[in-house]
Protein backbone atom coordinates (compact mmCIF):
# COMPACT_ATOMS: atom_id res chain seq x y z
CA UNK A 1 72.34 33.76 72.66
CA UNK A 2 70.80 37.27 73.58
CA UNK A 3 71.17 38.36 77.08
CA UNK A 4 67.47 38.44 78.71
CA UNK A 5 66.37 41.66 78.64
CA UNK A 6 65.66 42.21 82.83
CA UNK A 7 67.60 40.19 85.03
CA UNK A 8 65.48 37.85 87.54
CA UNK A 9 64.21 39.44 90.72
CA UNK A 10 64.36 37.15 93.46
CA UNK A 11 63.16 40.53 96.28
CA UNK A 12 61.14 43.21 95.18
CA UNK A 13 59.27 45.80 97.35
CA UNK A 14 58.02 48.31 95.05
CA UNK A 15 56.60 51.24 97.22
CA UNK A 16 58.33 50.09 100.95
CA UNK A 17 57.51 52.26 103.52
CA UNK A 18 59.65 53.46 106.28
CA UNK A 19 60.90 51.01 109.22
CA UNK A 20 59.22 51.46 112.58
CA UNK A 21 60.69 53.44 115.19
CA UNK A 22 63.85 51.86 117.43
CA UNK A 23 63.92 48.90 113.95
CA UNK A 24 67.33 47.01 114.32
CA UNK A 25 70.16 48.09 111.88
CA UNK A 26 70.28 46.01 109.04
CA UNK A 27 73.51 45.47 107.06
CA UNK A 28 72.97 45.00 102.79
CA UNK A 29 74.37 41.62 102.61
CA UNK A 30 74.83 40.77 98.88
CA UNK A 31 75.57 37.36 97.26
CA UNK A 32 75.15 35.78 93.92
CA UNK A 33 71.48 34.28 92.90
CA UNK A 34 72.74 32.35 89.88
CA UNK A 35 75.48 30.11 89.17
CA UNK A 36 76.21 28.94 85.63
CA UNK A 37 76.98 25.29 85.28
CA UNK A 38 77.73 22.86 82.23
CA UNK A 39 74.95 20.35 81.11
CA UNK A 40 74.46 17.39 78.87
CA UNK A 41 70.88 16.77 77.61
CA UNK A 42 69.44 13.71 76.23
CA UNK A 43 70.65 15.20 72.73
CA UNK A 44 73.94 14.39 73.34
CA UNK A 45 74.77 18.21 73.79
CA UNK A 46 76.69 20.66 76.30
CA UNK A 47 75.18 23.75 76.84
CA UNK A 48 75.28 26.14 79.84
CA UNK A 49 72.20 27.09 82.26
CA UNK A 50 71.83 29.02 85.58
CA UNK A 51 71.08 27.27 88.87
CA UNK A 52 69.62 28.76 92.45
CA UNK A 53 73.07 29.32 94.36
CA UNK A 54 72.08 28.11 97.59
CA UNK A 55 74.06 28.56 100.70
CA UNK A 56 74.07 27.67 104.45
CA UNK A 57 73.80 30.82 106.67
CA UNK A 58 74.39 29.99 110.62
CA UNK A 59 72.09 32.08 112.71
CA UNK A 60 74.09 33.34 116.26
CA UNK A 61 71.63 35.07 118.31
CA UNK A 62 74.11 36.92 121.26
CA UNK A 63 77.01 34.59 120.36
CA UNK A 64 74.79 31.81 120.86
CA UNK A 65 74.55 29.03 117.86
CA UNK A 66 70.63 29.18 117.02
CA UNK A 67 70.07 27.40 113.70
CA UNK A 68 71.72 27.02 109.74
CA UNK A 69 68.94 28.11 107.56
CA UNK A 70 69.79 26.79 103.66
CA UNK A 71 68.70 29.88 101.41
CA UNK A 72 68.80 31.72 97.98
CA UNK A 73 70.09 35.03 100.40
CA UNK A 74 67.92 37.08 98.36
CA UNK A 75 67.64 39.07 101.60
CA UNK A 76 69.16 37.51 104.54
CA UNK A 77 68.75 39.97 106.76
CA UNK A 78 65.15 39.91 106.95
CA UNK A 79 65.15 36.34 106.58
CA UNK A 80 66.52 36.28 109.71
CA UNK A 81 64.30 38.87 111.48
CA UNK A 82 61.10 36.98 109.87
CA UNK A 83 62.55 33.72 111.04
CA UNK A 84 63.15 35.08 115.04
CA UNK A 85 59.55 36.37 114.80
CA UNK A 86 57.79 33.39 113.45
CA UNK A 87 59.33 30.87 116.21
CA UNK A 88 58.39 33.73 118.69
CA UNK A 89 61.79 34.06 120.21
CA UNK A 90 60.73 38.00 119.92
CA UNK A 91 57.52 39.29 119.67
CA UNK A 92 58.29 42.97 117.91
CA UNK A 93 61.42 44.08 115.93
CA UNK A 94 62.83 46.31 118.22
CA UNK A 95 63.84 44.17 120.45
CA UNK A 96 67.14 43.44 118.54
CA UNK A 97 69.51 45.90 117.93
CA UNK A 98 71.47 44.73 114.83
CA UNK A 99 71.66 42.24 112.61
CA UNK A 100 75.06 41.84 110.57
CA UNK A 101 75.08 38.61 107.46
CA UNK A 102 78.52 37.96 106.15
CA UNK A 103 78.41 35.76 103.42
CA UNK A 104 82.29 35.07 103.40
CA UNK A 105 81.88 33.11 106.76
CA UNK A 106 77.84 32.05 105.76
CA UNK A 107 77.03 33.74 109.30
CA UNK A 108 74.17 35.69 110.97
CA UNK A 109 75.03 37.50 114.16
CA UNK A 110 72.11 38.93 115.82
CA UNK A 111 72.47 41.82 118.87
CA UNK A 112 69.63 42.14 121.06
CA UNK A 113 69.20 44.74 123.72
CA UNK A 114 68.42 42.59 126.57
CA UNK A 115 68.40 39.13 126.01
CA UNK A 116 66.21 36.75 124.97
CA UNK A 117 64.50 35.26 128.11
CA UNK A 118 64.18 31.34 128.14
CA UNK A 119 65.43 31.17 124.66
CA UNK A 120 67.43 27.42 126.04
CA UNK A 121 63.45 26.61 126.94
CA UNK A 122 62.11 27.87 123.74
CA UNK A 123 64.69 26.09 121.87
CA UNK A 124 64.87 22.69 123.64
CA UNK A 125 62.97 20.96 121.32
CA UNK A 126 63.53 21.30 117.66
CA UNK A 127 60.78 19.96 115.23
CA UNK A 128 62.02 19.16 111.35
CA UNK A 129 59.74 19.70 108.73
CA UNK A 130 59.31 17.93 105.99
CA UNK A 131 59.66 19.39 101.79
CA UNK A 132 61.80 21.67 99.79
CA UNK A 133 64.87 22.65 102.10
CA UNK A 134 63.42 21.49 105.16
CA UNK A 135 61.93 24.18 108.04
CA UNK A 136 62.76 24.21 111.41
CA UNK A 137 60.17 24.84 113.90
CA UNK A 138 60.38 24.69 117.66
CA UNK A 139 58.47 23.15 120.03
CA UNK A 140 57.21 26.00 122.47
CA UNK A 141 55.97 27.69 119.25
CA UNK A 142 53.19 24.75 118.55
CA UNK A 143 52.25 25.52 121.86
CA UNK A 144 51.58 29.08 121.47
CA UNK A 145 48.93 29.09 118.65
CA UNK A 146 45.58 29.34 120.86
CA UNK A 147 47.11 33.03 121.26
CA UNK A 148 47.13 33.88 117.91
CA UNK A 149 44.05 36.45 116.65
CA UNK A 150 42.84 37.00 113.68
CA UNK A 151 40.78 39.51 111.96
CA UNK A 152 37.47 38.98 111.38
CA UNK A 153 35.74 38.65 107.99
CA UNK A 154 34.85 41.97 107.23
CA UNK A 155 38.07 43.05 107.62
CA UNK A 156 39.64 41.04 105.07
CA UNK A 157 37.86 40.02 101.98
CA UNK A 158 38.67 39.14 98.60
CA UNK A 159 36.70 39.04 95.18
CA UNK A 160 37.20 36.52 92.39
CA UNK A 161 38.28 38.95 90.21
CA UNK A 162 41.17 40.03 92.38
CA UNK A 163 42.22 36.77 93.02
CA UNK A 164 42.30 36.63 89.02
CA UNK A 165 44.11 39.83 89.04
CA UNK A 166 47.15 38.57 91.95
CA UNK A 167 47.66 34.77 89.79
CA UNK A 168 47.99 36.81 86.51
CA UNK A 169 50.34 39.27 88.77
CA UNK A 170 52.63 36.09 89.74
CA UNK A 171 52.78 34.69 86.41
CA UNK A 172 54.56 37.59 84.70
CA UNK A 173 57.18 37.95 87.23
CA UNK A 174 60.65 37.67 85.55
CA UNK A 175 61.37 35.61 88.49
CA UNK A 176 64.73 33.30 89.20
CA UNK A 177 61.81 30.60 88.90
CA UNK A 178 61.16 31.45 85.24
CA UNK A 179 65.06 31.38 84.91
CA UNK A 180 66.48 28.61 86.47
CA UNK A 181 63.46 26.70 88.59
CA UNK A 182 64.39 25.01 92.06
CA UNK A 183 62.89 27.74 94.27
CA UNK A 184 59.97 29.09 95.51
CA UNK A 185 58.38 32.22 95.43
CA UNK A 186 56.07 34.19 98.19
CA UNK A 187 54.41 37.34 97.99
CA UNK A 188 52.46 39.99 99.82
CA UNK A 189 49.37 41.69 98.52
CA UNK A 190 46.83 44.37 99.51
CA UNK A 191 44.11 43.49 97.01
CA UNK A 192 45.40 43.24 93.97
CA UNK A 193 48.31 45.39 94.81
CA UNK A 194 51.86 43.70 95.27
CA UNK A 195 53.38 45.13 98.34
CA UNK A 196 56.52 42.51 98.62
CA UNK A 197 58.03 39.41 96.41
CA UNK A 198 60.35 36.81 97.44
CA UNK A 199 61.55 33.60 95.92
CA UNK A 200 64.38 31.07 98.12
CA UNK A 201 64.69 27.47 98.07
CA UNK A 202 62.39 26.71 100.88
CA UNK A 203 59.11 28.16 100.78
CA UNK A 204 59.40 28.60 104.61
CA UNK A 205 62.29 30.53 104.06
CA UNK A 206 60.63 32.99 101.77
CA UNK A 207 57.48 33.36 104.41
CA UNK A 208 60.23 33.95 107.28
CA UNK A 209 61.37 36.93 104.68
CA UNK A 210 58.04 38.58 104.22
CA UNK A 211 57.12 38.60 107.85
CA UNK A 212 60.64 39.99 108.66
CA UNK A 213 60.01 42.48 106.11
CA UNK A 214 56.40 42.97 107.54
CA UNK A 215 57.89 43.57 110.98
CA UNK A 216 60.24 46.14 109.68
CA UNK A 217 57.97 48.25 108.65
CA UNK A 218 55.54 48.00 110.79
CA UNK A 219 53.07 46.45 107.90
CA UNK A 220 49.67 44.79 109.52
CA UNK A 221 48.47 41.68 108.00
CA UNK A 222 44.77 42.14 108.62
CA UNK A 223 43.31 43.43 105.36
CA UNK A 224 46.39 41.22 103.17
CA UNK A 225 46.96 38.49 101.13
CA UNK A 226 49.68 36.12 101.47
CA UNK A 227 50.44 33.78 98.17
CA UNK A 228 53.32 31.35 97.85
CA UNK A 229 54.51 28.54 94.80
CA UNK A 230 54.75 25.90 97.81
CA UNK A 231 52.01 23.75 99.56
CA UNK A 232 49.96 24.43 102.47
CA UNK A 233 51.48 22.93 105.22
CA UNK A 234 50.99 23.05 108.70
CA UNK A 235 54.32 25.13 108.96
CA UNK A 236 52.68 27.80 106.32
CA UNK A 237 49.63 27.87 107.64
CA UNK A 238 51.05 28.59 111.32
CA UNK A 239 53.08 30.94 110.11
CA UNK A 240 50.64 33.19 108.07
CA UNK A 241 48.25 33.31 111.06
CA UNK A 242 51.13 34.34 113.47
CA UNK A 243 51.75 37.09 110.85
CA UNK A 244 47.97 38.09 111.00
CA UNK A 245 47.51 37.48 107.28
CA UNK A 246 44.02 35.90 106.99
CA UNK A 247 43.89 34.74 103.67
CA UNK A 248 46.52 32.49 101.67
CA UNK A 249 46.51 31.63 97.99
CA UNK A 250 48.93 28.74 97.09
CA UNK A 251 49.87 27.12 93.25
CA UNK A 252 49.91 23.99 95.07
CA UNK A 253 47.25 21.99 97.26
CA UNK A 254 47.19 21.93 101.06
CA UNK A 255 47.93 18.58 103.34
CA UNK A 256 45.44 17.44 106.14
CA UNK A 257 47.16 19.13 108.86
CA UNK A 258 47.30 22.44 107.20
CA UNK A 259 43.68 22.51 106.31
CA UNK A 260 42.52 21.41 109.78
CA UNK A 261 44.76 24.40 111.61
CA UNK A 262 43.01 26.74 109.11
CA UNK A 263 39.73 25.63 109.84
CA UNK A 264 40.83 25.86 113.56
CA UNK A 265 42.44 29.42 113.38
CA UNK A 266 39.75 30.90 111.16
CA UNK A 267 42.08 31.30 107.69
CA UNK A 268 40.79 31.58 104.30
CA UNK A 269 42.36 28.67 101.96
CA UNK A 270 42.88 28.97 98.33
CA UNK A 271 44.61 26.00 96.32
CA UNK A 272 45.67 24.62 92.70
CA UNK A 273 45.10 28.65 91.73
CA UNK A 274 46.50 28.98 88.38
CA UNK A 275 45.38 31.09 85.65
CA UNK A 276 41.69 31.29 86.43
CA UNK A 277 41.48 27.70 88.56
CA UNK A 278 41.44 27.68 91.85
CA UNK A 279 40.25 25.67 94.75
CA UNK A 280 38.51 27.46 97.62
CA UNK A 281 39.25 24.73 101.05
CA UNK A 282 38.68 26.89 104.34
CA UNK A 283 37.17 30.30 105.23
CA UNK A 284 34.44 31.03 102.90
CA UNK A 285 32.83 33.75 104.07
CA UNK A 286 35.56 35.83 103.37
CA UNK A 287 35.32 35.23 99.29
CA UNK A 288 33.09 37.22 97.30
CA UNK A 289 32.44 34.32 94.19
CA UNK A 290 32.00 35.45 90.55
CA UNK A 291 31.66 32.23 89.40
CA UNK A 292 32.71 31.22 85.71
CA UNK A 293 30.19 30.18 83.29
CA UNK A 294 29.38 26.91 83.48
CA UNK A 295 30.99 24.25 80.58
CA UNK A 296 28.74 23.24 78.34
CA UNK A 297 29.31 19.25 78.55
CA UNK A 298 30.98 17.42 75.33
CA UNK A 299 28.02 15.17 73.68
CA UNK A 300 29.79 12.36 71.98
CA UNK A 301 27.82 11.02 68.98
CA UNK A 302 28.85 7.67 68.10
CA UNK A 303 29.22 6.34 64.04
């Protein structure tokens, strides 16, 4: 069998800008994506296939036992940055000093420079959430969102055609999807421009990356476009507005919650959007339609 000719990318940050002033350091933290296994199919055959290595990483924020994230490890580092910004344990990068992965003991130690204050408060009460790999959220986070702000709608707009432009973007990737399924995939765009690509088991992992990635280098979410593989959830949706990303294009649909915190917070919905489908729930204003011709409708003539 012939080797494929690009192996999967499971990160990819084409043109990444610098990190921010006083940003933590990072260590490089590298680990397989793949492992090959041995199948039987319903022909009665073996053959071999690739599978999403996932792994437990243990998050230790100043020695202190946080959390044990499942992930691909794609890029743990800012997986955990992402993941202390989204839960609002910090509120800008440079509050940490370093953060060292080391896949041989599946831990995450994060330095701060001063502390984080109340983090046994913050962290009292952890909330589960539901689907692929299972997010954890905390409790003082849900309490948080009347503070978040988002941009208004002519800051952040987006046509049909580029909307066309980002699904045909996604479905090209040589992904670890395309190879082996069993993750998801999240990406970044400024119009129809792909700024950042991840793909982990959970899709809340993947957001956590993006938003790590975001706060590294000092990337504003006010004119971007956030698309993921996984539902809309009230977990992604919460998570994209704490970002400041106003507008969210998903492959899948959305649940009640999630569509009811986007009408609350003001975010632009976009469902089902593959190939040139899509479903429009939330947030209107900011879409500029080109709508497709209409079908013309199937006359049946009987015998």
């Amino acid at each position: 069998m012939l080797a494929d000719p690009l192996p999967p990318l499971a990160f990819d940050a084409p043109n990444c800008p610098q990190p921010v002033p006083g940003a933590p350091r990072l260590t490089a933290a590298q680990g397989e994506l793949l492992r090959e296994i041995t199948i039987l199919d319903e022909y009665g055959e073996r053959r071999s296939i690739h599978i999403p290595a996932e792994r437990p990483l243990t998050l230790f924020v100043d020695k202190r036992e946080l959390v044990t994230l499942m992930t691909l490890g794609a890029s743990p580092e800012l997986l955990v940055l992402g993941y202390l910004l989204n839960q609002r344990l910090i509120t800008q990068v440079a509050e940490v000093e370093s953060i060292t992965v080391d896949w041989e003991v599946g831990a995450a130690a994060v330095k701060t420079h001063s502390g984080i204050a109340d983090i046994e408060q913050k962290t009292a009460r952890r909330v589960v959430t539901t689907g692929c790999g299972q997010g954890t959220v905390f409790g003082d986070m849900m309490s948080q969102l009347g503070s978040v702000k988002l941009p208004d709608a002519s800051q952040a707009r987006i046509r049909q055609t580029t909307l066309h432009a980002l699904l045909e973007q996604m479905r090209q990737r040589n992904s670890i999807h395309r190879k082996a399924g069993s993750v998801h995939g999240c990406a970044l765009f400024c119009g129809g421009e792909l700024l950042m690509f991840v793909e982990d088991v959970g899709r809340h992992n993947a957001i956590d990356t993006i938003a790590g990635w975001m706060g590294l280098h000092g990337v504003a979410g006010g004119n971007k476009i956030f698309y993921t593989t996984g539902r809309l959830t009230s977990e992604m949706v919460m998570k994209s507005a704490q970002m400041g990303v106003p507008i969210i294009v998903s492959r899948n649909g959305v649940t009640a919650m999630g569509h009811g915190l986007a009408e609350q917070l003001g975010l632009t919905l976009f469902g089902r959007a593959a190939n040139r489908h899509f479903l429009c729930y939330t947030g209107f204003e900011r879409f500029d339609s080109e709508p497709e011709p209409q079908r013309a409708p199937v006359r049946v003539v009987s015998g």
